[in-house]
PDB file of N, CA and C in Angstrom:
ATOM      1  N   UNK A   1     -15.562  -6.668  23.020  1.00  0.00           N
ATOM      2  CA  UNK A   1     -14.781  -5.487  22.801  1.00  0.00           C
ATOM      3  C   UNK A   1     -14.707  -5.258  21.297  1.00  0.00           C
ATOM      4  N   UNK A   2     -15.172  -4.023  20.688  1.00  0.00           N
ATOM      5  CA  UNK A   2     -15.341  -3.432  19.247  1.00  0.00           C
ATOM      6  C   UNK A   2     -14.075  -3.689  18.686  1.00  0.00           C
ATOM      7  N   UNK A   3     -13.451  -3.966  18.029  1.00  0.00           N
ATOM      8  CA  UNK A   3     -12.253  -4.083  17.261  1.00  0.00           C
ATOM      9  C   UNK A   3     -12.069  -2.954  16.273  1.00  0.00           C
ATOM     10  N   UNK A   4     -10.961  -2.505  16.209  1.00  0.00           N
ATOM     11  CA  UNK A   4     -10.790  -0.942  15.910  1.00  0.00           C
ATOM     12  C   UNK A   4     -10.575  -1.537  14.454  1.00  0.00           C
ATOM     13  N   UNK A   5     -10.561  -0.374  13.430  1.00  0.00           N
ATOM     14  CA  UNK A   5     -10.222  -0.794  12.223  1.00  0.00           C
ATOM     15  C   UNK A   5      -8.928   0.596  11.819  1.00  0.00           C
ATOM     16  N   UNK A   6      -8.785   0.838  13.091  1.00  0.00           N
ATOM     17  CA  UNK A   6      -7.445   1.869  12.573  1.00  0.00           C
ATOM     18  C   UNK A   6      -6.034   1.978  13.251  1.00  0.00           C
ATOM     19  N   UNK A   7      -6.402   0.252  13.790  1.00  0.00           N
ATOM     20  CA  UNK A   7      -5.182   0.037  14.239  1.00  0.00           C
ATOM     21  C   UNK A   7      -3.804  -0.248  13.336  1.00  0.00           C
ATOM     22  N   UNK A   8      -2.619  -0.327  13.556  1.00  0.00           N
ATOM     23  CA  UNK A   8      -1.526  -0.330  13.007  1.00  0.00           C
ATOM     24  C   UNK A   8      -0.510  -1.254  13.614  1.00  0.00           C
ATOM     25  N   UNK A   9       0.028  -2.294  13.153  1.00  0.00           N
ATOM     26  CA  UNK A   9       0.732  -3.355  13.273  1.00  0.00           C
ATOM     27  C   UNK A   9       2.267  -3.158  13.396  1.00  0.00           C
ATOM     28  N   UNK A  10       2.961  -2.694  14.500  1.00  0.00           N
ATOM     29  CA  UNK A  10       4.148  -2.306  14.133  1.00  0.00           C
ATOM     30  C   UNK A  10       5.250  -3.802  13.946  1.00  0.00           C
ATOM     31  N   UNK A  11       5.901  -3.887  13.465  1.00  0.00           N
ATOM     32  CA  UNK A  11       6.694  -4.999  13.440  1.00  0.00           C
ATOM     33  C   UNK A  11       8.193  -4.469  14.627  1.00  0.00           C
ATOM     34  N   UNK A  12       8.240  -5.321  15.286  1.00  0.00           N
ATOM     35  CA  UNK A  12       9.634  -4.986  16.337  1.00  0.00           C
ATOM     36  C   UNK A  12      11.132  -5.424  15.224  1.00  0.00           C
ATOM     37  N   UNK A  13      11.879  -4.971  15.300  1.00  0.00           N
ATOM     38  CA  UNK A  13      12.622  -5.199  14.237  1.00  0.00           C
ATOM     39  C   UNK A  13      13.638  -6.506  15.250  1.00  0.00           C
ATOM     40  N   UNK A  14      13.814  -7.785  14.280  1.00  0.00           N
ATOM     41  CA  UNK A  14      14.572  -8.717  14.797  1.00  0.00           C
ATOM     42  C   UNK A  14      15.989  -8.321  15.222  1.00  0.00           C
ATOM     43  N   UNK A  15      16.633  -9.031  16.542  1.00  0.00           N
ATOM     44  CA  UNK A  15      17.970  -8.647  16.705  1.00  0.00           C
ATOM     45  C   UNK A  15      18.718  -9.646  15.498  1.00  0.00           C
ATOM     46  N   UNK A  16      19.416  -8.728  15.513  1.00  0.00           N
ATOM     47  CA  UNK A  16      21.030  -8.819  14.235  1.00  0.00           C
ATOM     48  C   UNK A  16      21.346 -10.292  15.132  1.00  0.00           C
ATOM     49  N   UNK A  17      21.463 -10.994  13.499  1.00  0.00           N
ATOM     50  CA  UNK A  17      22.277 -12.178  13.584  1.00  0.00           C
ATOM     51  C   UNK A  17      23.504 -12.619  13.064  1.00  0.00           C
ATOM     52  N   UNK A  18      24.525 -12.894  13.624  1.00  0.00           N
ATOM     53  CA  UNK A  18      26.014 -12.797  13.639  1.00  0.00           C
ATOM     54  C   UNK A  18      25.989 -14.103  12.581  1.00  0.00           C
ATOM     55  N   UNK A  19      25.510 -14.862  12.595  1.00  0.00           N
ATOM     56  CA  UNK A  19      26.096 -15.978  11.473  1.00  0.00           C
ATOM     57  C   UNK A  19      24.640 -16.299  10.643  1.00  0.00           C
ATOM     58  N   UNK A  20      24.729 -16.687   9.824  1.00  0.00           N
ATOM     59  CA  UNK A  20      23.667 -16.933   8.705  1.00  0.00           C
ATOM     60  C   UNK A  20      23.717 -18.666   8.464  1.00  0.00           C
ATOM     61  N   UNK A  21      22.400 -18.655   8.260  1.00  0.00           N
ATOM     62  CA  UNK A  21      22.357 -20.195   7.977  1.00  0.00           C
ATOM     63  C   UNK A  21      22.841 -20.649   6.520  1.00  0.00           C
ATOM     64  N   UNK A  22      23.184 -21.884   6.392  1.00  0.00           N
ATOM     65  CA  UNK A  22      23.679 -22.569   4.994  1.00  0.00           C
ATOM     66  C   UNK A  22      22.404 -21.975   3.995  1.00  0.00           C
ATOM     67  N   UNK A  23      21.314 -21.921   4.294  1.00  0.00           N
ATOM     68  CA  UNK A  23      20.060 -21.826   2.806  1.00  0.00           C
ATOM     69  C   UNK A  23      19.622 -20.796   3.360  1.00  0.00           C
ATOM     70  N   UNK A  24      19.151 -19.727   2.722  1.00  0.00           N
ATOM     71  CA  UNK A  24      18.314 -18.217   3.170  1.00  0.00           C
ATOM     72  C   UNK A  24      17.085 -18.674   3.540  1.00  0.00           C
ATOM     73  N   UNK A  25      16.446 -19.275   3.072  1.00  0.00           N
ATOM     74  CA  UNK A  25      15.238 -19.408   3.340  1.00  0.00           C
ATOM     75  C   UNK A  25      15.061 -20.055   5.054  1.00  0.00           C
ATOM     76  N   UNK A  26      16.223 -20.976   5.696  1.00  0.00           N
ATOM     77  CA  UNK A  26      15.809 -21.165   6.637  1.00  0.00           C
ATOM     78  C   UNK A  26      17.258 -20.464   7.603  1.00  0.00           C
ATOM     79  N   UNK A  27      17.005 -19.439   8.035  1.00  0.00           N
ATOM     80  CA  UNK A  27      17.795 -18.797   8.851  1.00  0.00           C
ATOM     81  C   UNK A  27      18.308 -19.610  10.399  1.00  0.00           C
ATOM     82  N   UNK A  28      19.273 -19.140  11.111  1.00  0.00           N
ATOM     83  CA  UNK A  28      20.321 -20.516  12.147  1.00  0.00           C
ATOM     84  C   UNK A  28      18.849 -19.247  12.780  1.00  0.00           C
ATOM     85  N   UNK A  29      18.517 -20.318  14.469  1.00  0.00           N
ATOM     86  CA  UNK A  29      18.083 -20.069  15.387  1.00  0.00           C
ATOM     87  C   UNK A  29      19.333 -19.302  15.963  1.00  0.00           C
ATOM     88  N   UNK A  30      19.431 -18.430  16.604  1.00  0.00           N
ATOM     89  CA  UNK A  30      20.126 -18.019  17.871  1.00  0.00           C
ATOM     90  C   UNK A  30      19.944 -18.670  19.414  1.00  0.00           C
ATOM     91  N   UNK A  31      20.884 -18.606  19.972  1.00  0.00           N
ATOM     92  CA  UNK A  31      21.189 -19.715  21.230  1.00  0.00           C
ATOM     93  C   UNK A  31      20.366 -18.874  22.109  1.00  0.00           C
ATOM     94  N   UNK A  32      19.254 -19.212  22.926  1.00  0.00           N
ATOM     95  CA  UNK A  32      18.630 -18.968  23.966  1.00  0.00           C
ATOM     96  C   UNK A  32      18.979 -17.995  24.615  1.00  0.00           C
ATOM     97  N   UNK A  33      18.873 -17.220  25.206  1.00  0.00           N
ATOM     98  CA  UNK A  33      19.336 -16.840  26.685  1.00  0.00           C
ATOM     99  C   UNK A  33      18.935 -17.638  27.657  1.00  0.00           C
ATOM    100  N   UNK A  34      20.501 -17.298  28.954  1.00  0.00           N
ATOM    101  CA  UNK A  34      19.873 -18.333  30.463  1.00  0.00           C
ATOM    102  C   UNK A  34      18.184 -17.864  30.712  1.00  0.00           C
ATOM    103  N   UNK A  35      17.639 -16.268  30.548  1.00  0.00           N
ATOM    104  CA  UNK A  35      16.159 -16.664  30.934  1.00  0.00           C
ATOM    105  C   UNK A  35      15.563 -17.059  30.010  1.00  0.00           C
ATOM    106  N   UNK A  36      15.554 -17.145  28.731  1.00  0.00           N
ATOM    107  CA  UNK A  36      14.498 -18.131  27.613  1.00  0.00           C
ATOM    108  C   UNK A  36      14.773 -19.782  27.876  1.00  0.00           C
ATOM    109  N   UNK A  37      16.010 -19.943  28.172  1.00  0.00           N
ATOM    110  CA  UNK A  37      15.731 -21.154  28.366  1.00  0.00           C
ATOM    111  C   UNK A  37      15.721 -22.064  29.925  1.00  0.00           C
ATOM    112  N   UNK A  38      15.307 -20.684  30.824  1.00  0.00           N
ATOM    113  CA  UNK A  38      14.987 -21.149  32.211  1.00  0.00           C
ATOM    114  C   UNK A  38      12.936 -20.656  32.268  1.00  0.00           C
ATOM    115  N   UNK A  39      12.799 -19.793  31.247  1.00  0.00           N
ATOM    116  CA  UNK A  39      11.901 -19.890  31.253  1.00  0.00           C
ATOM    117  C   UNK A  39      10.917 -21.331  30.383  1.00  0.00           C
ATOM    118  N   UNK A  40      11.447 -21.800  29.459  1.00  0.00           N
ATOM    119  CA  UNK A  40      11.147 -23.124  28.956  1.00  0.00           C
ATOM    120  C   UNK A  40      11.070 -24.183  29.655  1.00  0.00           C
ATOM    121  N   UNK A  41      12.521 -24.094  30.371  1.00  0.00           N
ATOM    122  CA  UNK A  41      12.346 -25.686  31.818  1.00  0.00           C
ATOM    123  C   UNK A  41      11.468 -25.241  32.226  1.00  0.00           C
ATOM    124  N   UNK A  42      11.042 -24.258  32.617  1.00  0.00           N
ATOM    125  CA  UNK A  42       9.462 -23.929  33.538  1.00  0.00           C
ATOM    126  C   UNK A  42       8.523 -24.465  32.735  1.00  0.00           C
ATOM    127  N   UNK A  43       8.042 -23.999  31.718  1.00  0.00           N
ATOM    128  CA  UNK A  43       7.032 -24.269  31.056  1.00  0.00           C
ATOM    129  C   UNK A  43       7.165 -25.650  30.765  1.00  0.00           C
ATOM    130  N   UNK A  44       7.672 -26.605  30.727  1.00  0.00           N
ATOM    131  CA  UNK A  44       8.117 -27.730  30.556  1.00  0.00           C
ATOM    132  C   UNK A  44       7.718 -28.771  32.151  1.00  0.00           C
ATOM    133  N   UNK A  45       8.169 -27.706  32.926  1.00  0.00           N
ATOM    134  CA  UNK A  45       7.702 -28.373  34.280  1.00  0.00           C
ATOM    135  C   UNK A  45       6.276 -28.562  34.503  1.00  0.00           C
ATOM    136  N   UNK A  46       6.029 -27.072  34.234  1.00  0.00           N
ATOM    137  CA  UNK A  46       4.495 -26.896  34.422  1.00  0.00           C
ATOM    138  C   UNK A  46       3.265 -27.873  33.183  1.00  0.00           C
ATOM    139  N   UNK A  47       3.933 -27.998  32.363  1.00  0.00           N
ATOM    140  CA  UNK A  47       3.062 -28.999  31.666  1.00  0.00           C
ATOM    141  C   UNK A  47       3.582 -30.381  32.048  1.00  0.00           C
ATOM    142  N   UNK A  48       4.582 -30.747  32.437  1.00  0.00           N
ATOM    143  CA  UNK A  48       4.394 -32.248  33.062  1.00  0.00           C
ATOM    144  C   UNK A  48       3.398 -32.031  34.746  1.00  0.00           C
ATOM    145  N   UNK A  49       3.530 -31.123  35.482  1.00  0.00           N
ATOM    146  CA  UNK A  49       2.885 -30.953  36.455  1.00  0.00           C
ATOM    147  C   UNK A  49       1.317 -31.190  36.358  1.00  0.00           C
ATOM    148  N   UNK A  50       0.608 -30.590  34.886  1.00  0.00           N
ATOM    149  CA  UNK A  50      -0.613 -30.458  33.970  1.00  0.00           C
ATOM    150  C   UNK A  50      -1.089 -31.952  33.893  1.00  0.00           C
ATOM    151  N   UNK A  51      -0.522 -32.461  33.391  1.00  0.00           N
ATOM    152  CA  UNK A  51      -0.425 -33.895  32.997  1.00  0.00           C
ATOM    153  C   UNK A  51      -0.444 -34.632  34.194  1.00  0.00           C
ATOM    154  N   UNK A  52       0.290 -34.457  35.232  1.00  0.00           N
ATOM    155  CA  UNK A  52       0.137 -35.539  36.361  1.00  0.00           C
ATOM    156  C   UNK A  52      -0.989 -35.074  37.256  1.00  0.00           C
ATOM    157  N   UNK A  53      -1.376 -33.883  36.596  1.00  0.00           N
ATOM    158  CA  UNK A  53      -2.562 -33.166  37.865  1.00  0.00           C
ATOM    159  C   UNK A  53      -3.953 -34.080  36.980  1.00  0.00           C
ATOM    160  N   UNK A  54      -4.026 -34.059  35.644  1.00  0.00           N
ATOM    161  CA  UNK A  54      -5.183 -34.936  35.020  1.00  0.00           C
ATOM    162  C   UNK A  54      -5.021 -36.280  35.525  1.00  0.00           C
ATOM    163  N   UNK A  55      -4.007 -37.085  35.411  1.00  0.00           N
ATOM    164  CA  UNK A  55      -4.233 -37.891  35.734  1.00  0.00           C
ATOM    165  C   UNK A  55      -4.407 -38.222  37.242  1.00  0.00           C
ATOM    166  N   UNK A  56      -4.396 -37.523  38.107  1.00  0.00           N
ATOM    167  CA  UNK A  56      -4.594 -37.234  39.286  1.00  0.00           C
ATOM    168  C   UNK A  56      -6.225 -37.457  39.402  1.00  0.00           C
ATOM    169  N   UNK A  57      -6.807 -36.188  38.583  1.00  0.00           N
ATOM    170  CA  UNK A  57      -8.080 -35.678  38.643  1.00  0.00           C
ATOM    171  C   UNK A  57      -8.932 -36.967  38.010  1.00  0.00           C
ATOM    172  N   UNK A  58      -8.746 -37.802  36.715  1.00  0.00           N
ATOM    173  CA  UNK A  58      -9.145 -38.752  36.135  1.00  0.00           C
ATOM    174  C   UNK A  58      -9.214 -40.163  37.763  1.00  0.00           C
ATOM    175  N   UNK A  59      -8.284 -40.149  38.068  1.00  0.00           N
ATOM    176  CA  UNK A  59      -8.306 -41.047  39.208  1.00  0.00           C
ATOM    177  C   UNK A  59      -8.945 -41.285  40.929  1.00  0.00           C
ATOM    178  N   UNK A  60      -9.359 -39.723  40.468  1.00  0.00           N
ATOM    179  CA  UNK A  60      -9.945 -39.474  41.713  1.00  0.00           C
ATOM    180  C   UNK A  60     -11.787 -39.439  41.167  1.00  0.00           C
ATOM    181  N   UNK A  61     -11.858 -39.014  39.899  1.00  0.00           N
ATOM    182  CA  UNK A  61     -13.227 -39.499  39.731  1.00  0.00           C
ATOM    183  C   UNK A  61     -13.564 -40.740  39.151  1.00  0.00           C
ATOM    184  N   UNK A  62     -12.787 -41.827  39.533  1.00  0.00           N
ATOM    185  CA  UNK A  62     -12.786 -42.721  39.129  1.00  0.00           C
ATOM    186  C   UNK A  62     -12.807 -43.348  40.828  1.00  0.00           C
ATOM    187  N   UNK A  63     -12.323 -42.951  41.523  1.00  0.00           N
ATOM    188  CA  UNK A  63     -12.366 -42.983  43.249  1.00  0.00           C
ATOM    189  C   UNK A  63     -13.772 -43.198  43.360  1.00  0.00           C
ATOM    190  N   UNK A  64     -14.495 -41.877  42.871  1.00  0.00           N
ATOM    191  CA  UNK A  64     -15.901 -41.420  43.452  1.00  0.00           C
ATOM    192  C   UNK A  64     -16.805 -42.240  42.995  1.00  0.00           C
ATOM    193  N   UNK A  65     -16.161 -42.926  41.579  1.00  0.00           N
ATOM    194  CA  UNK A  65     -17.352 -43.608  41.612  1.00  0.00           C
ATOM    195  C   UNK A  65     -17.172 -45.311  41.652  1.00  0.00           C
ATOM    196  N   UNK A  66     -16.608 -45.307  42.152  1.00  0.00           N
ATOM    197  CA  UNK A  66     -16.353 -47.094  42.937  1.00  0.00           C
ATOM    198  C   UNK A  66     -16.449 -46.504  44.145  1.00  0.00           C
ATOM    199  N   UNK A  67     -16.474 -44.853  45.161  1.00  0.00           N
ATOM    200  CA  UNK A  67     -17.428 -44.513  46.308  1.00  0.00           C
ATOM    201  C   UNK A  67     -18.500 -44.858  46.579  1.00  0.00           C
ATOM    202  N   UNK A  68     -19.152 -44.284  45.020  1.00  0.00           N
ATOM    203  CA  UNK A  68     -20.778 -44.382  45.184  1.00  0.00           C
ATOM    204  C   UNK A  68     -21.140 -45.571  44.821  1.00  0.00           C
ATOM    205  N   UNK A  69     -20.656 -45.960  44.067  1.00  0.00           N
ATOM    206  CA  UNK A  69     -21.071 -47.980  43.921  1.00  0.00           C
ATOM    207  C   UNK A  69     -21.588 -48.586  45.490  1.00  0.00           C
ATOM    208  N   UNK A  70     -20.207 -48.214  46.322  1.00  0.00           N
ATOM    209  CA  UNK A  70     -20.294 -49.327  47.760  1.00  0.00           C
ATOM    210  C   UNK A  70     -20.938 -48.327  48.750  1.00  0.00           C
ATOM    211  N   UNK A  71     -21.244 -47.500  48.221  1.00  0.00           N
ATOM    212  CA  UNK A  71     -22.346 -46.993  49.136  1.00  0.00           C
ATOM    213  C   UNK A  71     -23.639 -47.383  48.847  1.00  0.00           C
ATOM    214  N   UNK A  72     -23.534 -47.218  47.355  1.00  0.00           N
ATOM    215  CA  UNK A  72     -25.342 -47.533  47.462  1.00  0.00           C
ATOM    216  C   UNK A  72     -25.524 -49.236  47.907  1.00  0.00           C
ATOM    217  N   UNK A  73     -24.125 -50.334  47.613  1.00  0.00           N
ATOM    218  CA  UNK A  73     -24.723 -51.572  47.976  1.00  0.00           C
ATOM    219  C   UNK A  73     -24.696 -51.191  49.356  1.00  0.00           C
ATOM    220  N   UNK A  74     -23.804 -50.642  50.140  1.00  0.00           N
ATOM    221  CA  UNK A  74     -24.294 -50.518  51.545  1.00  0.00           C
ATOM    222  C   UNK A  74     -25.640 -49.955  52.687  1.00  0.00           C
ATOM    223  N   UNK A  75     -25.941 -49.110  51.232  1.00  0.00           N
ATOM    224  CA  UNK A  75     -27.320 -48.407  51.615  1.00  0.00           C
ATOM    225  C   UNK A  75     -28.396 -49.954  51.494  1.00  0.00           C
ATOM    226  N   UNK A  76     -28.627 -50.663  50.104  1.00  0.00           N
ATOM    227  CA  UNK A  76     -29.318 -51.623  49.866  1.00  0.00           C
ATOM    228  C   UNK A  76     -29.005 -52.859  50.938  1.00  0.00           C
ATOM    229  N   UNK A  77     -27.750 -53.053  51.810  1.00  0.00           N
ATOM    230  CA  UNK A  77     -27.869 -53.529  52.641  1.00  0.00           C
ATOM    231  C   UNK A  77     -28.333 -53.973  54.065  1.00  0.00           C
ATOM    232  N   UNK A  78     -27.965 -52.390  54.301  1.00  0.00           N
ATOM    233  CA  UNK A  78     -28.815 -51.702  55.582  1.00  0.00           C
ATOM    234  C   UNK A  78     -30.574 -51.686  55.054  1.00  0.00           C
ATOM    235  N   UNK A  79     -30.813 -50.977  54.429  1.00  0.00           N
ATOM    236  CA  UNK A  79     -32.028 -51.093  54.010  1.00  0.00           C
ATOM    237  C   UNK A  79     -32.583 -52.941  54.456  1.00  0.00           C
ATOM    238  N   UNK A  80     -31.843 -53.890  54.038  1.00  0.00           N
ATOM    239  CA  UNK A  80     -32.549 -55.340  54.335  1.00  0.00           C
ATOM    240  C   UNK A  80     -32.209 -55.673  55.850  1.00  0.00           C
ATOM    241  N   UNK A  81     -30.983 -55.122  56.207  1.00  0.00           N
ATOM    242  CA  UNK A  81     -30.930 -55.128  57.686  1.00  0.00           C
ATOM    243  C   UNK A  81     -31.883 -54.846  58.636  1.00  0.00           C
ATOM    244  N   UNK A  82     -31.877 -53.669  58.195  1.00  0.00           N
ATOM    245  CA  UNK A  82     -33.470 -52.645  59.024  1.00  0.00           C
ATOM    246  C   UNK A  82     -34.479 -53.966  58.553  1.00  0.00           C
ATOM    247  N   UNK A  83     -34.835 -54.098  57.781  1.00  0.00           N
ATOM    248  CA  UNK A  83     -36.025 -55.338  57.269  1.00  0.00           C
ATOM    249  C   UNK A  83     -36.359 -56.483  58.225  1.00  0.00           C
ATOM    250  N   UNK A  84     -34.903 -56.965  58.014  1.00  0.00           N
ATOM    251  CA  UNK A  84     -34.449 -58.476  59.144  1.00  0.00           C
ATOM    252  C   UNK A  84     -35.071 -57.682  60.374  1.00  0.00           C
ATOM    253  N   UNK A  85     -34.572 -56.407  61.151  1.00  0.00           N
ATOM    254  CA  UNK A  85     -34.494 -56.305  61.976  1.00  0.00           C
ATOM    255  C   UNK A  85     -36.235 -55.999  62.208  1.00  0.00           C
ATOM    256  N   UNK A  86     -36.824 -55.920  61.977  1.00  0.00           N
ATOM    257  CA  UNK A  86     -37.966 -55.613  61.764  1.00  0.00           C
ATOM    258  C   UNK A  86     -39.291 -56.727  62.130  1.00  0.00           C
ATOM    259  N   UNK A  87     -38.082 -57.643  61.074  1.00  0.00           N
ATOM    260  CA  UNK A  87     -39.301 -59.030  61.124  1.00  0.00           C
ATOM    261  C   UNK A  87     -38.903 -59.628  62.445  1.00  0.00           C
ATOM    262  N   UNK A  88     -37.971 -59.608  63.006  1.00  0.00           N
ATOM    263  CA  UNK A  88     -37.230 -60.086  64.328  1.00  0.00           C
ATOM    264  C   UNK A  88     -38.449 -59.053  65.246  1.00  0.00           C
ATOM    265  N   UNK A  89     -38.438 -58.155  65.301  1.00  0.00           N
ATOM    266  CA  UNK A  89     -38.749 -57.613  66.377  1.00  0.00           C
ATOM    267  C   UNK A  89     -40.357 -57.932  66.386  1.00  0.00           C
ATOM    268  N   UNK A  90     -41.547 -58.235  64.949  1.00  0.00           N
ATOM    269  CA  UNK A  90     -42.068 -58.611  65.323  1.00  0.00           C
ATOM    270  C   UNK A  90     -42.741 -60.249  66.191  1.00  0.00           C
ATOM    271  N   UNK A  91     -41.460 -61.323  65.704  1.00  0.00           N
ATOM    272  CA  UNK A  91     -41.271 -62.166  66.310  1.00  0.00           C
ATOM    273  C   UNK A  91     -41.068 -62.433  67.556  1.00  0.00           C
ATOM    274  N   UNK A  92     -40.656 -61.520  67.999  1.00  0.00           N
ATOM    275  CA  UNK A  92     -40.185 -61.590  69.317  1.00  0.00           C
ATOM    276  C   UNK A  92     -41.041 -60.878  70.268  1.00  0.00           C
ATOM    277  N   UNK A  93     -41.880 -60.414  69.606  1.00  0.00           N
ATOM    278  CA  UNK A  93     -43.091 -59.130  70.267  1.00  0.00           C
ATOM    279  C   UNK A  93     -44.329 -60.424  69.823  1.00  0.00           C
ATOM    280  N   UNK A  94     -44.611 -61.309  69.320  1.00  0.00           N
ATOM    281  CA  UNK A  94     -45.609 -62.767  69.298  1.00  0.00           C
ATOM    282  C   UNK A  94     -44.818 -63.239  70.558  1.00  0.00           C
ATOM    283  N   UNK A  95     -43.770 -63.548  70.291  1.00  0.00           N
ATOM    284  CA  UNK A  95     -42.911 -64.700  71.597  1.00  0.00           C
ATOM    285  C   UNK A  95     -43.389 -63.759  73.114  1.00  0.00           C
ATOM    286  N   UNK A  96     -43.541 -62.905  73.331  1.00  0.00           N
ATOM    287  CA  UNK A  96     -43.527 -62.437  74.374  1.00  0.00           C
ATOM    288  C   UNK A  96     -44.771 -62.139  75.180  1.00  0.00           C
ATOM    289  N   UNK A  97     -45.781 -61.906  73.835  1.00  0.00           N
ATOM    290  CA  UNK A  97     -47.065 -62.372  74.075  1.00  0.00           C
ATOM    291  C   UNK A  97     -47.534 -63.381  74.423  1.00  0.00           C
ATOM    292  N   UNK A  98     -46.961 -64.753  74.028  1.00  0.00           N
ATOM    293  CA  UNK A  98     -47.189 -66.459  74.138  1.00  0.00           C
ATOM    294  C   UNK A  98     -46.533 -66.321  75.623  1.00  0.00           C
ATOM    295  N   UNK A  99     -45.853 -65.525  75.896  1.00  0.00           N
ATOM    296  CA  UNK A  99     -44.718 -66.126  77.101  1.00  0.00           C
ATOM    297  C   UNK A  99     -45.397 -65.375  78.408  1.00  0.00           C
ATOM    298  N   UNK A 100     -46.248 -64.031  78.320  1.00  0.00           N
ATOM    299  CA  UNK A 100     -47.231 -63.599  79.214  1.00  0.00           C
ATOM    300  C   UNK A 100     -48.015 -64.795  79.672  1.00  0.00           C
ATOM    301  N   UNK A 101     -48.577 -65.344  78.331  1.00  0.00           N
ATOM    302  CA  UNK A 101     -50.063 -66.331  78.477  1.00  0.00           C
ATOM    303  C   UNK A 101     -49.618 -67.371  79.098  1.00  0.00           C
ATOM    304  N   UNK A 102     -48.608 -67.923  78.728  1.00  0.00           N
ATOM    305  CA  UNK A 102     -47.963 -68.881  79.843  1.00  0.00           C
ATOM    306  C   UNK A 102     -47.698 -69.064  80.909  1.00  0.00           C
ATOM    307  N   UNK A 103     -47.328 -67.655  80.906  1.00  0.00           N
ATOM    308  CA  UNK A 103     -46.971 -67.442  82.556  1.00  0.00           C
ATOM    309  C   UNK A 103     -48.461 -67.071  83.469  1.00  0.00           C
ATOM    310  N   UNK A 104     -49.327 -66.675  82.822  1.00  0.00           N
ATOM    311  CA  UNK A 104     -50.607 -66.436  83.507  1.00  0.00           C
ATOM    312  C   UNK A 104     -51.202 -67.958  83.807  1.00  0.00           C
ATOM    313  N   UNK A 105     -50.866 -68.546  82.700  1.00  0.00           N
ATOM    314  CA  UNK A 105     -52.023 -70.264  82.523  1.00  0.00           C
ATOM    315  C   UNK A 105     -51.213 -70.330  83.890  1.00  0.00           C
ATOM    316  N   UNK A 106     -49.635 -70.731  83.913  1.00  0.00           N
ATOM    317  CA  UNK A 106     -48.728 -71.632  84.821  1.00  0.00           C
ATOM    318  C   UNK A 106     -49.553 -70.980  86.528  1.00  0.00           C
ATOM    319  N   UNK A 107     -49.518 -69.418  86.415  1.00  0.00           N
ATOM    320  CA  UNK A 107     -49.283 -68.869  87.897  1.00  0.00           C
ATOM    321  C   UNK A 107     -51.218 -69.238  87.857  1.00  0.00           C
ATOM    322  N   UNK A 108     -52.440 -69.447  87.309  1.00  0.00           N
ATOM    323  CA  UNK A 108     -53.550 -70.267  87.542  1.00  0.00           C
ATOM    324  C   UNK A 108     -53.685 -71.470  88.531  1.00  0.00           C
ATOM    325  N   UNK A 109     -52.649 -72.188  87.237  1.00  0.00           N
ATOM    326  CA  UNK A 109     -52.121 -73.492  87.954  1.00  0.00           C
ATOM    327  C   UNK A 109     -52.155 -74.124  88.982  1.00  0.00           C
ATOM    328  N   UNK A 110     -50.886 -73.143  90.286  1.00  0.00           N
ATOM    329  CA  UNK A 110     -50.200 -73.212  90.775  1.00  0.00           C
ATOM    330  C   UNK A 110     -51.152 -72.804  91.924  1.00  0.00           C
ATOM    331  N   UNK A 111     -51.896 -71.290  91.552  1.00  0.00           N
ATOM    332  CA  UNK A 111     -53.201 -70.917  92.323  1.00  0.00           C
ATOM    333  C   UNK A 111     -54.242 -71.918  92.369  1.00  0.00           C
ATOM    334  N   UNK A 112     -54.463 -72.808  92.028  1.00  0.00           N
ATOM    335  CA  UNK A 112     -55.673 -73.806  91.990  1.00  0.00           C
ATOM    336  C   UNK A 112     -55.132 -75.210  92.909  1.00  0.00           C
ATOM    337  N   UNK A 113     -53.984 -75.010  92.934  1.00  0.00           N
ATOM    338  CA  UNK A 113     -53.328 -76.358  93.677  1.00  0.00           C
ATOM    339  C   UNK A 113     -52.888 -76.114  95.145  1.00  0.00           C
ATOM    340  N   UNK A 114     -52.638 -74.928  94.883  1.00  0.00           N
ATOM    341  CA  UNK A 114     -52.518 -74.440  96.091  1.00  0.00           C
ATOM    342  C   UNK A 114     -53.117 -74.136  97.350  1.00  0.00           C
TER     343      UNK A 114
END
């Protein structure tokens, strides 16, 4: 947005202050109003709210990643599981082969004696 160069700065004129401070240079504050200073507890709330929402947010990506840690050892686990399971099944697929031939030699056997 162009920034005008013929703008004009009005000053709002301060409300009148009933008592004057001890030194000119630093003038007494005036006492709040109930909404300036219900609007402050707000703002006051809302930045402690700010603050517990970071540390909220800091803790939760701090969650995600002690998530992803025990996932990936769980992935690298399964991964050797599947493996085990693997070498098992070809073991057991030899055993079952030996255990045909056996049973063919035995039922020979049994046919020859018979």
């Amino acid at each position: 947005m162009p920034e005008s160069s013929t703008a004009e700065i009005i000053q709002f004129p301060s409300p009148p202050n009933a008592t004057m401070a001890a030194t000119p240079l630093a003038p007494a504050k005036p006492e709040p109003t109930p909404a300036e200073a219900r609007l402050a507890r707000a703002l006051a709330g809302l930045n402690d709210a700010l603050t517990v929402q970071r540390a909220a947010v800091a803790a939760w990506k701090a969650s995600l990643a002690e998530l992803s840690t025990a996932t990936g050892r769980l992935g690298a686990s399964l991964r050797g599981y599947h493996d085990s399971l693997g070498q098992l099944d070809s073991r057991v697929t030899a055993l079952r082969t030996e255990a045909v031939k056996l049973e063919a030699w035995a039922d020979d056997v049994i046919a020859k004696e018979g």
